[in-house]
N, C-alpha and C. Protein backbone atom coordinates (compact mmCIF):
# COMPACT_ATOMS: atom_id res chain seq x y z
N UNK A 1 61.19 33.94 96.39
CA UNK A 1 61.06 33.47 95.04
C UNK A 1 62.30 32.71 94.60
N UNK A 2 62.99 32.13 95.01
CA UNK A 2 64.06 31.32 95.07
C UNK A 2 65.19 32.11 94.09
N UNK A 3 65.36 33.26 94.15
CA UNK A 3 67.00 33.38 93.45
C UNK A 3 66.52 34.31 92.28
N UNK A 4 65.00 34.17 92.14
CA UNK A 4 64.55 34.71 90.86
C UNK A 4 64.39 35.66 90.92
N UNK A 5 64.66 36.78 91.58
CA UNK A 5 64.85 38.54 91.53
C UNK A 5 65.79 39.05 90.52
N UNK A 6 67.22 38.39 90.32
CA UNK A 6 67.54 39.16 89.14
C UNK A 6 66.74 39.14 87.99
N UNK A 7 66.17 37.64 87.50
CA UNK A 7 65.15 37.35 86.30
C UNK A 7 64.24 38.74 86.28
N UNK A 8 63.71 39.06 87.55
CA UNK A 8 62.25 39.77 87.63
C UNK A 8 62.63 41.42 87.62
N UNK A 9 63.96 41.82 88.18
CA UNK A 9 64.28 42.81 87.73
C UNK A 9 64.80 43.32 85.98
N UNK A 10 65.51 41.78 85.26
CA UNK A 10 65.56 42.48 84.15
C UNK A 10 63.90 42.02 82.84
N UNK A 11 63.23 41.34 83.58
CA UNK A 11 62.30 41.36 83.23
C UNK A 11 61.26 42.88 83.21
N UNK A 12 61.75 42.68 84.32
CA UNK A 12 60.93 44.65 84.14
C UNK A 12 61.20 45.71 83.26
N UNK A 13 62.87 45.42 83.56
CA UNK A 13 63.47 46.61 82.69
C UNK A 13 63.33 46.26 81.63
N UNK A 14 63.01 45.43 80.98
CA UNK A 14 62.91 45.12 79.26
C UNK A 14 61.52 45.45 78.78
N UNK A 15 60.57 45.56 79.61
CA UNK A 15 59.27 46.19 79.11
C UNK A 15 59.01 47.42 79.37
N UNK A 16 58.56 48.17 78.32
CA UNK A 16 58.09 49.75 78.35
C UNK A 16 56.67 49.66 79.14
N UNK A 17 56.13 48.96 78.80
CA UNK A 17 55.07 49.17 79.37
C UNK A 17 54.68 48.96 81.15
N UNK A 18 53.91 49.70 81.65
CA UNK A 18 53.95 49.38 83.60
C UNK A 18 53.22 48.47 83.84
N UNK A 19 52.02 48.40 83.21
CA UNK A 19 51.06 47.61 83.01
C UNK A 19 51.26 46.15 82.87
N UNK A 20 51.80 46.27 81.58
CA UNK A 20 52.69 44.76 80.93
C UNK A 20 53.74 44.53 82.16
N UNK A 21 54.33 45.01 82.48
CA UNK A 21 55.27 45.25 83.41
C UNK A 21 54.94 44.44 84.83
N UNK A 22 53.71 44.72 84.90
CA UNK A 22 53.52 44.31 86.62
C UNK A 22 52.58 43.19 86.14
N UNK A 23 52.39 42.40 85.44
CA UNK A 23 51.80 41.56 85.09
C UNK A 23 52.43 40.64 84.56
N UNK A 24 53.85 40.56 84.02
CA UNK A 24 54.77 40.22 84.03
C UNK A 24 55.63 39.48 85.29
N UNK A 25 55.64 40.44 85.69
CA UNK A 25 56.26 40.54 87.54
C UNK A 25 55.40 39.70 88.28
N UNK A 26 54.42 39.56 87.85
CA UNK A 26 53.14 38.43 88.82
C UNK A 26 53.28 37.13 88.35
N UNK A 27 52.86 37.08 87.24
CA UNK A 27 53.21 35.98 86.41
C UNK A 27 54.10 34.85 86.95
N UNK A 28 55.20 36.16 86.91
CA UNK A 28 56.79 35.03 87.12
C UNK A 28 57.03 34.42 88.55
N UNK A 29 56.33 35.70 89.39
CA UNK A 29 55.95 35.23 91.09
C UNK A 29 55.40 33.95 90.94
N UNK A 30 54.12 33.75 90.61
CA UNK A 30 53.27 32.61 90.40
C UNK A 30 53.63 31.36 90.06
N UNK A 31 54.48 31.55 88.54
CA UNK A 31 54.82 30.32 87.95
C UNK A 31 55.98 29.66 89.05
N UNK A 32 56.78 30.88 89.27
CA UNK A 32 57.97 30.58 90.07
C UNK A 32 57.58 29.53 91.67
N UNK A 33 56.81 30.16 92.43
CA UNK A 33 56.13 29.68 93.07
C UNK A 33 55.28 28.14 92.97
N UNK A 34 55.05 28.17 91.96
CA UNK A 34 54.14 26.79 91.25
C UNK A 34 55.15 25.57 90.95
N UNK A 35 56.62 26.11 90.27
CA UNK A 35 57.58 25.24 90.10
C UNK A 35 58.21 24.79 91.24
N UNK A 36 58.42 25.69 92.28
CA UNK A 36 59.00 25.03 93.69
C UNK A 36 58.32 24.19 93.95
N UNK A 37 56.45 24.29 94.05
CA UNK A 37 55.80 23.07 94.73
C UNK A 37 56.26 22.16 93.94
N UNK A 38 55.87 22.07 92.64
CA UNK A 38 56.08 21.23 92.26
C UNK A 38 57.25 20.23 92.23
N UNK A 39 58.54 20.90 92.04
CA UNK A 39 59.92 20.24 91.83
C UNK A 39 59.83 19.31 94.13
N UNK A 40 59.37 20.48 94.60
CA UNK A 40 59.66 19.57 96.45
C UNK A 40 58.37 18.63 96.37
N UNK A 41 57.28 18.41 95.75
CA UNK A 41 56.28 17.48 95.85
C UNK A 41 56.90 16.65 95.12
N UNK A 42 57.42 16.67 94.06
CA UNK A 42 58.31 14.95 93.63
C UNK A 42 59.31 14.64 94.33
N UNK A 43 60.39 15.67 95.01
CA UNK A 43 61.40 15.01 95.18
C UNK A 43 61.05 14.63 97.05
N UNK A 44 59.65 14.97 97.35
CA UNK A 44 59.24 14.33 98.65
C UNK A 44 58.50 13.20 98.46
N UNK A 45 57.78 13.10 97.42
CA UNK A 45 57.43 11.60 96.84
C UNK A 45 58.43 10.61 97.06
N UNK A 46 59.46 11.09 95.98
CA UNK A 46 60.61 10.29 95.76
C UNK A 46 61.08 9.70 96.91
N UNK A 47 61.70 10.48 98.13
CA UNK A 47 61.96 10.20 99.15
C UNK A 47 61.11 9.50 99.76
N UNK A 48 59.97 9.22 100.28
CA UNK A 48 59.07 8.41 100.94
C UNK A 48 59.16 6.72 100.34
N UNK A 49 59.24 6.60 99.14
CA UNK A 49 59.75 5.18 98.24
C UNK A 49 60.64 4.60 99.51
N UNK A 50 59.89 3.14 99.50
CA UNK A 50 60.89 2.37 100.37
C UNK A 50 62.39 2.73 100.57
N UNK A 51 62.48 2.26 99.61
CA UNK A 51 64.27 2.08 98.73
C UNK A 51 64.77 3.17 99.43
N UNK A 52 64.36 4.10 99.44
CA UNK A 52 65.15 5.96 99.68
C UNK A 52 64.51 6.19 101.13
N UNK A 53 63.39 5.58 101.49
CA UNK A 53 63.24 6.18 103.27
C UNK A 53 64.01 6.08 103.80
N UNK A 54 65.15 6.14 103.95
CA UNK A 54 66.47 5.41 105.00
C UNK A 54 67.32 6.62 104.93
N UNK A 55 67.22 7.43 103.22
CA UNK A 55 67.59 8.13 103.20
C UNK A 55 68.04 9.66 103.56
N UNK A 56 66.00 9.82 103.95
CA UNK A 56 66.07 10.95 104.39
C UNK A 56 66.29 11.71 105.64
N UNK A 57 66.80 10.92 106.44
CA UNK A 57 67.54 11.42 107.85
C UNK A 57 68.87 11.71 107.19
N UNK A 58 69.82 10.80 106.80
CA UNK A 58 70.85 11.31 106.41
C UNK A 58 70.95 12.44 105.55
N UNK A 59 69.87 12.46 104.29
CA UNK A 59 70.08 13.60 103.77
C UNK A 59 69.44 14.94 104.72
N UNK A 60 68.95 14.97 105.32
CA UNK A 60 68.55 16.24 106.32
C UNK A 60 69.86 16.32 107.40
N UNK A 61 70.47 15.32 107.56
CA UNK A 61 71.26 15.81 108.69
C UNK A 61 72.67 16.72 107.69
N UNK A 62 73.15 16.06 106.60
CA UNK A 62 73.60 16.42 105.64
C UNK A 62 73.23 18.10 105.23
N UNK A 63 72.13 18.29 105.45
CA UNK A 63 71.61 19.42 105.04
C UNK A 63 71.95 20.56 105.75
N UNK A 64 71.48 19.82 107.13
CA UNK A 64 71.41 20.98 108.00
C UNK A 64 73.19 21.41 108.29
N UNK A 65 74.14 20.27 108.30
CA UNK A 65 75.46 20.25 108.49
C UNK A 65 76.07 21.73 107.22
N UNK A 66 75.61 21.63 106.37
CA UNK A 66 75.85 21.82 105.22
C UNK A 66 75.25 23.92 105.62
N UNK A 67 74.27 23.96 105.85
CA UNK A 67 73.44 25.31 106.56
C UNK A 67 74.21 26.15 107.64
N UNK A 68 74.73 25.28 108.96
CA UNK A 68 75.69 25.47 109.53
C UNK A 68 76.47 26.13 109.07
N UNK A 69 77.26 25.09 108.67
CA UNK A 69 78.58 25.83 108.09
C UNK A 69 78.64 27.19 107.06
N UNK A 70 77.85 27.07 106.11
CA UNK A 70 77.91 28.33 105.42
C UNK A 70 77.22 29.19 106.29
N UNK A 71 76.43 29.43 107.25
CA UNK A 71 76.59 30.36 108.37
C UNK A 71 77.63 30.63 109.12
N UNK A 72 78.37 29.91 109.59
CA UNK A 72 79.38 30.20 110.08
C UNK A 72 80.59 30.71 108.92
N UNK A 73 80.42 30.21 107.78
CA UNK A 73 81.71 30.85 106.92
C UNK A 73 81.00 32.37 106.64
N UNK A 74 79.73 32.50 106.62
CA UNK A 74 79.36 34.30 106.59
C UNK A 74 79.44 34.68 107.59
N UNK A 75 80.02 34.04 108.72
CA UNK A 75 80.10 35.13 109.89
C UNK A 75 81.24 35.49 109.94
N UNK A 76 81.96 34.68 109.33
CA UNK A 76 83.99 34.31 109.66
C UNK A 76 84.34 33.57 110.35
N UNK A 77 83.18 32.66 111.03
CA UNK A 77 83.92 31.96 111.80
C UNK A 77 84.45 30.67 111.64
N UNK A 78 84.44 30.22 110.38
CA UNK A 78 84.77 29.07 109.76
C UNK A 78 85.27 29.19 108.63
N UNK A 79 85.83 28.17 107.70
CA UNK A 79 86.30 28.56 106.43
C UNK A 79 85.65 28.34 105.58
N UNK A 80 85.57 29.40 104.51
CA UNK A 80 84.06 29.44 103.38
C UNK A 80 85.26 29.40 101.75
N UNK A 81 84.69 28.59 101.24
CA UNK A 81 85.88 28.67 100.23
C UNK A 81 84.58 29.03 99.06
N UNK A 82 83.83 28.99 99.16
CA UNK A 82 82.76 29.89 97.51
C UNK A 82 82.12 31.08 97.85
């Protein structure tokens, strides 16, 4: 759910009800879920545009460079400065 577990934990805790509660908790799964497609279906649109196809090798290699390394700074084996 992208990051959204603290949201959904104090979402819980703020309702008395279990009911309300887990329906709540679905909800936010769903929408949450619905906004990812949505936000990677434009910004994969976007990318396919002439202008920006050129782009998206660099930005994936960028990416993955970027993945790397903060694996390696959680292992220790590199330097992680955040």
């Amino acid at each position: 759910m992208g990051g959204s577990a603290g949201v959904g934990v104090l979402l819980v805790a703020s309702i008395e009800s279990t009911v309300y509660g887990v329906i709540a908790l679905g909800l936010l799964a769903a929408f949450t879920a619905v906004s990812m497609t949505l936000l990677s279906t434009g910004l994969g649109a976007g990318l396919t545009r002439l202008p920006l196809v050129r782009l998206a090798p660099a930005l994936g290699t960028v990416s993955l460079a970027f993945g790397v390394w903060y694996a390696l700074g959680a292992l220790s084996l590199a330097p992680c400065y955040f």
